[in-house]
C-alpha atoms as a PDB file:
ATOM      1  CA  UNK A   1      97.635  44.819 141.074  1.00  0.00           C
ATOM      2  CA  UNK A   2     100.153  46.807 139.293  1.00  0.00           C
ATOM      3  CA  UNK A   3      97.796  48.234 137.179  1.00  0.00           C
ATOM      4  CA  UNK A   4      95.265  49.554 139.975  1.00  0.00           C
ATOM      5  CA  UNK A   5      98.058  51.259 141.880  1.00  0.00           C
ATOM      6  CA  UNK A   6      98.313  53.679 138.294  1.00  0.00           C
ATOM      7  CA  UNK A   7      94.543  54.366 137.976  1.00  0.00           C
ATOM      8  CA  UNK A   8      94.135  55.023 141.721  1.00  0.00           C
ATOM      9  CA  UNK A   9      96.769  57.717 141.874  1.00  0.00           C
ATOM     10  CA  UNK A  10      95.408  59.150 138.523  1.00  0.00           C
ATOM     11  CA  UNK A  11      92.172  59.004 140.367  1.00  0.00           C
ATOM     12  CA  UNK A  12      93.236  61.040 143.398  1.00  0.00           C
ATOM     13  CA  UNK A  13      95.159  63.697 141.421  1.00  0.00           C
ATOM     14  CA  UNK A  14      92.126  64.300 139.528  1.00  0.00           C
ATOM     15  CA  UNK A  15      89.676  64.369 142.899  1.00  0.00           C
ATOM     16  CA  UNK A  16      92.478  67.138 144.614  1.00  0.00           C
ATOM     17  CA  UNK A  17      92.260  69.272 141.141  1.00  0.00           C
ATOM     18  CA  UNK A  18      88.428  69.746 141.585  1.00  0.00           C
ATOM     19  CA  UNK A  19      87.118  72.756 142.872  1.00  0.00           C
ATOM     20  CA  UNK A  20      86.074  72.647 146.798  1.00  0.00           C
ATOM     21  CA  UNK A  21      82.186  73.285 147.601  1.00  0.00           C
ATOM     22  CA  UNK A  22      83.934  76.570 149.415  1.00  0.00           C
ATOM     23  CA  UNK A  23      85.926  78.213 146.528  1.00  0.00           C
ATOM     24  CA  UNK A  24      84.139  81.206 146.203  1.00  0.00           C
ATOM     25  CA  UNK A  25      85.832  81.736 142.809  1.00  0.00           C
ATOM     26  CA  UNK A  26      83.560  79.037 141.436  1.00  0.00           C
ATOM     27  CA  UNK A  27      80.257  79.832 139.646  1.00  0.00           C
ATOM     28  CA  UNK A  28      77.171  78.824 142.048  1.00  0.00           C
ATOM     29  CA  UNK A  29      75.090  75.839 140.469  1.00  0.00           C
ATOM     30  CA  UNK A  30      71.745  75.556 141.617  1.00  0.00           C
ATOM     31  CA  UNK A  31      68.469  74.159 140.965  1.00  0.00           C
ATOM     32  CA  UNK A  32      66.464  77.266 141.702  1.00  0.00           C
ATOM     33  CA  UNK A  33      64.397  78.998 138.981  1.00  0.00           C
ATOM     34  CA  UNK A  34      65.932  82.177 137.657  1.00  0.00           C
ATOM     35  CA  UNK A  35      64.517  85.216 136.154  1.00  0.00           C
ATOM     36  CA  UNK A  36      63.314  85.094 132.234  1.00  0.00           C
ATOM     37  CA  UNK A  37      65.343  86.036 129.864  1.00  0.00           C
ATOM     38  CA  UNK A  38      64.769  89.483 128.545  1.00  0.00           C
ATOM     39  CA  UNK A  39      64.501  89.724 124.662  1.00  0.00           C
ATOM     40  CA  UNK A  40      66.927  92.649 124.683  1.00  0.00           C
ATOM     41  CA  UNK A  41      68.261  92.676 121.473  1.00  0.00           C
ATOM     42  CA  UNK A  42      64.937  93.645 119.886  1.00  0.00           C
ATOM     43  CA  UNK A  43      64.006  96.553 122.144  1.00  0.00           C
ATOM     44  CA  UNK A  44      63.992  99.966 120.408  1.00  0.00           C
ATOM     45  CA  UNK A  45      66.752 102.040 121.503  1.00  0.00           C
ATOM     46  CA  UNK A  46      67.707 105.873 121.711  1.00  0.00           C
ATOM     47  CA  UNK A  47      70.005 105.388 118.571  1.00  0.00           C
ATOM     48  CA  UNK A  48      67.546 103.924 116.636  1.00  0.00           C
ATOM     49  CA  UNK A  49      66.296 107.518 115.608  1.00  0.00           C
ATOM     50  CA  UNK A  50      69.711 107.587 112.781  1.00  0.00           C
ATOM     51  CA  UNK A  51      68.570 104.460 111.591  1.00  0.00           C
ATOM     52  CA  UNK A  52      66.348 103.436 108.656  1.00  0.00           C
ATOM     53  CA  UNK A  53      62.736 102.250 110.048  1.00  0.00           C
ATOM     54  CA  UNK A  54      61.524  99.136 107.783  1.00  0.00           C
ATOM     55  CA  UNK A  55      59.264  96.114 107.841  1.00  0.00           C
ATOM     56  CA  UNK A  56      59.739  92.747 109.209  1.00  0.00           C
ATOM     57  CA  UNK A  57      57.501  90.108 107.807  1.00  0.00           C
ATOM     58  CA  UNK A  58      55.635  87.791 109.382  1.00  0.00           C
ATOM     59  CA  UNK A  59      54.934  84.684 108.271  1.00  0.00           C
ATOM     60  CA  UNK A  60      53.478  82.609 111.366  1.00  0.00           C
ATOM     61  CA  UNK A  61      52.689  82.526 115.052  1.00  0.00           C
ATOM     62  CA  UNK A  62      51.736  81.124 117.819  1.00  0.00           C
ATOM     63  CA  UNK A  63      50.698  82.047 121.193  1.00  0.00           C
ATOM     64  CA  UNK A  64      52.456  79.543 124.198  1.00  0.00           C
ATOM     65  CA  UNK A  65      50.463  79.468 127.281  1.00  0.00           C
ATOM     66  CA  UNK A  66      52.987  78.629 130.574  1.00  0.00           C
ATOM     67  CA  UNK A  67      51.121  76.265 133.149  1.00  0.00           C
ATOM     68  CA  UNK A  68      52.143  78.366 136.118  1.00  0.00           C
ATOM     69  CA  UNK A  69      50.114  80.203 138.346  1.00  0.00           C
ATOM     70  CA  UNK A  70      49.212  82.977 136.977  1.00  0.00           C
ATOM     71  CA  UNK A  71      49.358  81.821 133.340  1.00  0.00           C
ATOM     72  CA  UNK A  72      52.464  82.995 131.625  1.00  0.00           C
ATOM     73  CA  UNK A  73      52.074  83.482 128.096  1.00  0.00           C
ATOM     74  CA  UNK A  74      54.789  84.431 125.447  1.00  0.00           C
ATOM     75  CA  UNK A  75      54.372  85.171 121.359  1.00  0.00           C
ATOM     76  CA  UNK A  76      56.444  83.151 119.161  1.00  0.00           C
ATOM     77  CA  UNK A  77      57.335  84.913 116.044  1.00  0.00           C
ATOM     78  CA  UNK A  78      58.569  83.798 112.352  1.00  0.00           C
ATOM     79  CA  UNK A  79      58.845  85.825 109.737  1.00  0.00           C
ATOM     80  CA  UNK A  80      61.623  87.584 107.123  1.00  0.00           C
ATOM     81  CA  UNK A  81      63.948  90.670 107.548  1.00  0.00           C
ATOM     82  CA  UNK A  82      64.286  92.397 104.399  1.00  0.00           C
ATOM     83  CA  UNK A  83      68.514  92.109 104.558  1.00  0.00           C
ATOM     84  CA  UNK A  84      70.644  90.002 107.115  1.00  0.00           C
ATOM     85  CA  UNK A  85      71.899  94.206 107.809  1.00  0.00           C
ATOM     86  CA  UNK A  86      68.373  94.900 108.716  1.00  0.00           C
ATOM     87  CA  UNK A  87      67.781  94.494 112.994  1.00  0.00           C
ATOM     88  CA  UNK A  88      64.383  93.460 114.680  1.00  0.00           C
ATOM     89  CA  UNK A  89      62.720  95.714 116.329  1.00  0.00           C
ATOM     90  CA  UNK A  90      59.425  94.824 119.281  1.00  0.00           C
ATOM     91  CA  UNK A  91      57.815  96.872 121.052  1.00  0.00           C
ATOM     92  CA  UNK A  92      54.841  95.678 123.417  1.00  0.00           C
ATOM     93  CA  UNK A  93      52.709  98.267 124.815  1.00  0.00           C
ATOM     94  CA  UNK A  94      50.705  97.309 127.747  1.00  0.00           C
ATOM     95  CA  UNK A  95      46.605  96.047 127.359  1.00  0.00           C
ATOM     96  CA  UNK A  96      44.591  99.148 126.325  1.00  0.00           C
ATOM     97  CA  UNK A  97      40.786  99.241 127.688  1.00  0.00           C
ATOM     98  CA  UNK A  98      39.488  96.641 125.234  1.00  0.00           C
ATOM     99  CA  UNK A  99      42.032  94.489 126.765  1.00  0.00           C
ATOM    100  CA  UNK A 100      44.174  94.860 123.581  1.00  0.00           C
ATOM    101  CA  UNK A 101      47.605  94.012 123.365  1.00  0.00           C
ATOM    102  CA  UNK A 102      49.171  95.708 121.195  1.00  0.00           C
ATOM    103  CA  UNK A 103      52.519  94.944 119.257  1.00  0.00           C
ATOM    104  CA  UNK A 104      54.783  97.485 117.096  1.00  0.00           C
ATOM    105  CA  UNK A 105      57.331  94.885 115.130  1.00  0.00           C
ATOM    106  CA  UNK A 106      59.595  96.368 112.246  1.00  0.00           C
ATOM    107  CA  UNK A 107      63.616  96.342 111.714  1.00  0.00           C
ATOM    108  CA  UNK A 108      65.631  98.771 111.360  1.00  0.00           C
ATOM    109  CA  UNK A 109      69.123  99.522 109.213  1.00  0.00           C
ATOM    110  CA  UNK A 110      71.534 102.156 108.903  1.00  0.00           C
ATOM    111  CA  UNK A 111      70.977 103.836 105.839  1.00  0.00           C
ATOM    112  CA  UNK A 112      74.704 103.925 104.126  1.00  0.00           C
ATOM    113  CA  UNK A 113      74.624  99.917 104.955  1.00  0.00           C
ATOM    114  CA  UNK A 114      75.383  97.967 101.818  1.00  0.00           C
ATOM    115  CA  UNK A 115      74.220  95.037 101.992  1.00  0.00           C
ATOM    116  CA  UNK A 116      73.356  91.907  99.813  1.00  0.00           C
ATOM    117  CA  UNK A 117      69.724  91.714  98.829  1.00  0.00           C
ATOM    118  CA  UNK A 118      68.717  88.443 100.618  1.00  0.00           C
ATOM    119  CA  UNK A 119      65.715  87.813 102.975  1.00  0.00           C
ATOM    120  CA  UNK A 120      66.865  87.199 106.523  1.00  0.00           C
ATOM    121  CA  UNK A 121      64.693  84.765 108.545  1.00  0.00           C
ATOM    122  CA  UNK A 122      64.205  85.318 112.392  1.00  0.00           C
ATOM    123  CA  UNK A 123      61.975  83.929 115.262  1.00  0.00           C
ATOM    124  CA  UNK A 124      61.725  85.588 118.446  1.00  0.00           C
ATOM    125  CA  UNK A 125      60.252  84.919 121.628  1.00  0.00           C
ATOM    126  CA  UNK A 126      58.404  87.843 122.898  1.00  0.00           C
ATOM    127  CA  UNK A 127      56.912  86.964 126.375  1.00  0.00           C
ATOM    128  CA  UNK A 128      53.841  88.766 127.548  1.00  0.00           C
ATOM    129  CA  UNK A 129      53.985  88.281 131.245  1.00  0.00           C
ATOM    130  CA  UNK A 130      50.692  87.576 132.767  1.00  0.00           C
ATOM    131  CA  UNK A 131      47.674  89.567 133.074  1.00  0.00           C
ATOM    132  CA  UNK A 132      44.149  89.973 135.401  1.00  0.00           C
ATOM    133  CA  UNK A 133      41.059  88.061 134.391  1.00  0.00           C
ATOM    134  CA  UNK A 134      39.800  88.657 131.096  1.00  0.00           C
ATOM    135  CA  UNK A 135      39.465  88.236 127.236  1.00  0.00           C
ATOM    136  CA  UNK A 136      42.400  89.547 125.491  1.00  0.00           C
ATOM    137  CA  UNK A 137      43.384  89.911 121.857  1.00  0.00           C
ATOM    138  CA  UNK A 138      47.137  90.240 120.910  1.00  0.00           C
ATOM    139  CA  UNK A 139      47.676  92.576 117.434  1.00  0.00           C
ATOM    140  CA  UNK A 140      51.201  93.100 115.534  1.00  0.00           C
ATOM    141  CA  UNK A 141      51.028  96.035 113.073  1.00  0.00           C
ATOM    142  CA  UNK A 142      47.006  96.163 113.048  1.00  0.00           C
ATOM    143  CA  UNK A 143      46.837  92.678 112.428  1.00  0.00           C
ATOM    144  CA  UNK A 144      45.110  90.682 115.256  1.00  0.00           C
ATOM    145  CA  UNK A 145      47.204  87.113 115.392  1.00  0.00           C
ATOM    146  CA  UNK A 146      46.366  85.780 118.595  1.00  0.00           C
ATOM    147  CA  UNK A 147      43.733  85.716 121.867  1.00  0.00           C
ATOM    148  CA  UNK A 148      43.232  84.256 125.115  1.00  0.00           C
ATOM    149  CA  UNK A 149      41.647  84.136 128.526  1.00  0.00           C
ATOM    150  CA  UNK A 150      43.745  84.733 131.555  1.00  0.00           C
END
């Protein structure tokens, strides 16, 4: 008996330090959905124009199709930076009238940078979005890598 009376009253000090379902200083946690993430990091910017322009290469990928209504798809990405200095770049320009999608992807570096001479692995996400009912083809750099049927 002597020992519950200890672990109760720890008990209830710890219940009256947690946070009421009405502090509304407390982060909301819910089930709902939320928006996608943005790939941010990788979208040209306005200061990009001072920077070196160079290649990324790609090594592999792989189109993942979302089983949502309408289909969701998103371009997974693996390939080398030519320095861990050097910063990926994507841009995706909207389906053209062949239905092509096409994808600029380079990286970028200041040009006084010094930096050790030592490939720099990345994968990115890039999601697509969905699209009307058709055939598409997805290019990076002139180089077709990917279709589907929305």
């Amino acid at each position: 008996m002597k020992r519950i009376i200890p672990f109760l009253l720890a008990l209830a000090l710890l219940a009256a330090c947690a946070p009421s379902a009405s502090d509304p200083n407390q982060p909301v946690v819910s089930d709902a959905p939320t928006a996608p993430i943005k790939f941010d990091n990788t979208i040209p910017r306005p200061q990009d124009k001072d920077l070196l322009q160079q290649n990324a290469f790609i090594t592999s990928t792989d189109l993942l199709t979302m089983e949502s209504f309408p289909l969701q798809f998103t371009l997974v990405v693996n390939g080398d930076l030519p320095t861990p200095c050097n910063h990926l770049r994507v841009n995706v320009n909207p389906p053209d009238k062949e239905n092509k999608i096409l994808i600029d992807l380079y990286s970028v570096v200041a040009p006084d940078t010094m930096c050790a001479e030592v490939i720099q692995p990345f994968s990115e996400n890039i999601p697509l979005g969905s699209f009307p009912a058709g055939h598409y083809t997805i290019w990076i750099n002139g180089e077709k890598v990917a279709e589907f049927d929305a």
